[in-house]
Protein backbone atom coordinates (compact mmCIF):
# COMPACT_ATOMS: atom_id res chain seq x y z
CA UNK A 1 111.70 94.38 98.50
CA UNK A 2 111.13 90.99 99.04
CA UNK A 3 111.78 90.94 102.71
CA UNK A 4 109.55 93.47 103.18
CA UNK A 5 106.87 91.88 101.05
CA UNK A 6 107.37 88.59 102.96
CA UNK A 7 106.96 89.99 106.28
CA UNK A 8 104.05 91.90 105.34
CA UNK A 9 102.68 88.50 104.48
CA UNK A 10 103.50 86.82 107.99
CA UNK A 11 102.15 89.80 109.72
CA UNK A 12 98.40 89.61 107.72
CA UNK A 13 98.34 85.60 108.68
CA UNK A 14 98.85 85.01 104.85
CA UNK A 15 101.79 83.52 102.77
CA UNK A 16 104.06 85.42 100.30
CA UNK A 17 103.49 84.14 96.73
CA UNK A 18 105.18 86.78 94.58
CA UNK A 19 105.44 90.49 93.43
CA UNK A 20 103.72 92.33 90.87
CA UNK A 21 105.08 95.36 89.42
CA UNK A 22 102.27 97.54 87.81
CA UNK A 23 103.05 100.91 85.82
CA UNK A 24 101.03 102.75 83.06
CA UNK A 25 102.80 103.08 79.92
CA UNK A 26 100.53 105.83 78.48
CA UNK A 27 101.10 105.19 75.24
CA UNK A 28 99.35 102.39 73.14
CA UNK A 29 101.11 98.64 72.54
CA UNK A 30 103.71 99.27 69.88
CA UNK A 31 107.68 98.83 69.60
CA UNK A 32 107.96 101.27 72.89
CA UNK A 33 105.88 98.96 74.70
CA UNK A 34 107.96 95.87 73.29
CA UNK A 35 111.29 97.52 74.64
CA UNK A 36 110.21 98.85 77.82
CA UNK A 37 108.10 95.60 79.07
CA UNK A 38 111.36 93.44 77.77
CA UNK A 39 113.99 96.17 79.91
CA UNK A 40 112.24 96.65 82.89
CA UNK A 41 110.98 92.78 83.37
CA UNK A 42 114.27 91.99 84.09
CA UNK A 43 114.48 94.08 87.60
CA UNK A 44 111.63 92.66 89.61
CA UNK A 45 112.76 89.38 88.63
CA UNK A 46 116.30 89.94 89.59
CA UNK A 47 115.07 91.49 92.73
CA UNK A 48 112.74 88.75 93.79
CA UNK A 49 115.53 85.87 93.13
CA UNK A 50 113.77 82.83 93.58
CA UNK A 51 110.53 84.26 94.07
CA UNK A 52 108.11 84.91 91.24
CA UNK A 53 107.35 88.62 89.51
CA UNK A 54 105.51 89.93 87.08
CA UNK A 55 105.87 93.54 85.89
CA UNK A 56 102.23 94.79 84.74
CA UNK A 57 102.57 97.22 82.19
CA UNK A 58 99.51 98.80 81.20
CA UNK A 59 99.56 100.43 77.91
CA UNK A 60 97.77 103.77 77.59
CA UNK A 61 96.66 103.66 80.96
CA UNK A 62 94.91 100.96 83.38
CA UNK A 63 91.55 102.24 82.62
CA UNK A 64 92.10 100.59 79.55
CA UNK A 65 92.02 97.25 81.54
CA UNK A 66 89.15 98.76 83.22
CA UNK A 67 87.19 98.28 80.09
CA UNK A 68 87.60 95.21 79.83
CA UNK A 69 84.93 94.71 82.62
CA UNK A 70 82.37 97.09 81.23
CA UNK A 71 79.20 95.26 83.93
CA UNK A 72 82.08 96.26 86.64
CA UNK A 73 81.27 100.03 86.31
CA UNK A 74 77.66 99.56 86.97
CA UNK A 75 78.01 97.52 89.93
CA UNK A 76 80.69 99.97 91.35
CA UNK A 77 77.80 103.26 90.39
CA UNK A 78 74.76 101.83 89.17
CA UNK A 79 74.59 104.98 87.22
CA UNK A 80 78.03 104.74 85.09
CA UNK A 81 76.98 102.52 82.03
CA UNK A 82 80.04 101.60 79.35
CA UNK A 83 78.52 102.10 75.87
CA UNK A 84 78.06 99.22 73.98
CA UNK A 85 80.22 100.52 71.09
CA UNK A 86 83.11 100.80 73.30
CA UNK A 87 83.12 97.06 74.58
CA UNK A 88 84.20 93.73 72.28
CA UNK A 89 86.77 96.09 70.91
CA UNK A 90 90.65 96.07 71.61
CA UNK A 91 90.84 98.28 74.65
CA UNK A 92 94.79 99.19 74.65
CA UNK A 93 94.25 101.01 71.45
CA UNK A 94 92.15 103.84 72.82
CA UNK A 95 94.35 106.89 73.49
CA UNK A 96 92.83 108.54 76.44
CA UNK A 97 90.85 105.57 78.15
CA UNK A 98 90.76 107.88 81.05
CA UNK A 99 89.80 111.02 80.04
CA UNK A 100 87.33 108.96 78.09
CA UNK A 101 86.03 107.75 81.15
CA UNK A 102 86.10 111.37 82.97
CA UNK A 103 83.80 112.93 79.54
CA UNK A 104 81.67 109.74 79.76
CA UNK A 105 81.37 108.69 83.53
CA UNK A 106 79.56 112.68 85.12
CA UNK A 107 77.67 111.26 87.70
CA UNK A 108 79.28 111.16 90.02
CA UNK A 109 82.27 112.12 87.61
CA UNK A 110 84.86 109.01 87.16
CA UNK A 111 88.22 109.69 89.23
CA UNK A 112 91.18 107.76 88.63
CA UNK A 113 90.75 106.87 92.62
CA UNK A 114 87.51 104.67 91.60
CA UNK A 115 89.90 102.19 89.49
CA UNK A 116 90.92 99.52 92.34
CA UNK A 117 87.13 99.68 93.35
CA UNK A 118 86.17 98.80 89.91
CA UNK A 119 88.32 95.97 89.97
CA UNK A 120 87.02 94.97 92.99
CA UNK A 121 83.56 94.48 91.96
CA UNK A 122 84.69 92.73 88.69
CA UNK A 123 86.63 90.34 90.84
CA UNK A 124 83.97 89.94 93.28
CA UNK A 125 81.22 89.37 90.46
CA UNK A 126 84.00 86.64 89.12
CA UNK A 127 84.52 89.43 85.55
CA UNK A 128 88.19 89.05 85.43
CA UNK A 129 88.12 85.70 83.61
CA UNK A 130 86.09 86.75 80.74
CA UNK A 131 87.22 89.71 79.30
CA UNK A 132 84.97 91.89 77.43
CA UNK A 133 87.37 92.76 74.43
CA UNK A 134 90.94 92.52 73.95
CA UNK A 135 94.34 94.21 75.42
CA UNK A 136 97.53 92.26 74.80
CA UNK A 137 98.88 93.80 77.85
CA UNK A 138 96.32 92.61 79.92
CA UNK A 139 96.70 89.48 78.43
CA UNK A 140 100.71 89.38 78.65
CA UNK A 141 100.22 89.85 82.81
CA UNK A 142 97.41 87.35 82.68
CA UNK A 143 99.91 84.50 81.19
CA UNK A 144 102.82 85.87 83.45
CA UNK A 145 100.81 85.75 86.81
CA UNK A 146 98.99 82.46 85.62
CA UNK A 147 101.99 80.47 86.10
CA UNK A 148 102.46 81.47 89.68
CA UNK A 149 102.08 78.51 92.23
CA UNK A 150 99.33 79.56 95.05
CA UNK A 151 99.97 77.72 98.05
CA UNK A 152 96.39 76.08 99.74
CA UNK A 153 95.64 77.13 103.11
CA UNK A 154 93.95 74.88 104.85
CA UNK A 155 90.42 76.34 106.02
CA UNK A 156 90.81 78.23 109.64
């Protein structure tokens, strides 16, 4: 795994820095969520030896992290607006964040397909940093990933 994430590196002129493991939980935080972030940390960082891992585990689903960046949404579909009673609020708690999304989001209707380009506008728009709300395990991969050492490339 690490080989192969290292030479994928070399090959797109960048520099391997670590690997993050993400999975959906689909459940909300709770003892589960204790026992299977605390288990299955363990592999990746075995696996990557030396090299730093985080595993991502999204409780309920990562639409749930999704609403943390309600302002993403509309700059993904101007038309998709997160209501205001949904944001400030603890977002690993909801249940169903994406069927939530699917009933709320009809046009065009939300697809789980549009998550990475949410997350794309809320890191382009610099939204990851200031969370709308709460999700501890957001905030758990947040403190993990923080720690990891990013190498400076000098400017081509």
């Amino acid at each position: 795994m690490v080989s192969k994430a290292r030479g994928k590196a070399r090959l797109k002129a960048g520099e391997f820095v670590g690997i993050a493991v993400h999975e959906d939980m689909d459940a909300c935080p709770g003892p589960a969520y204790d026992t299977a972030r605390k288990a299955v940390s363990a592999a990746p960082a075995k696996a990557s030896g030396a090299s730093p891992s985080v595993y991502a585990l999204a409780a309920a689903e990562s639409e749930a992290w999704l609403l943390l960046f309600p302002e993403a949404f509309t700059l993904y579909r101007s038309s998709w607006r997160i209501p205001a009673t949904w944001q400030g609020k603890d977002s690993g708690r909801r249940q169903t964040p994406k069927e939530d999304l699917e009933g709320l989001l009809t046009s065009p209707r939300f697809r789980e397909s549009d998550g990475p380009e949410i997350a794309s506008a809320a890191l382009t728009k610099g939204l990851l940093a200031e969370p709308k709300g709460s999700n501890r395990p957001y905030q758990e991969f947040i403190t993990d990933i923080s720690g990891w050492r990013v190498p400076h490339t000098p400017s081509r």
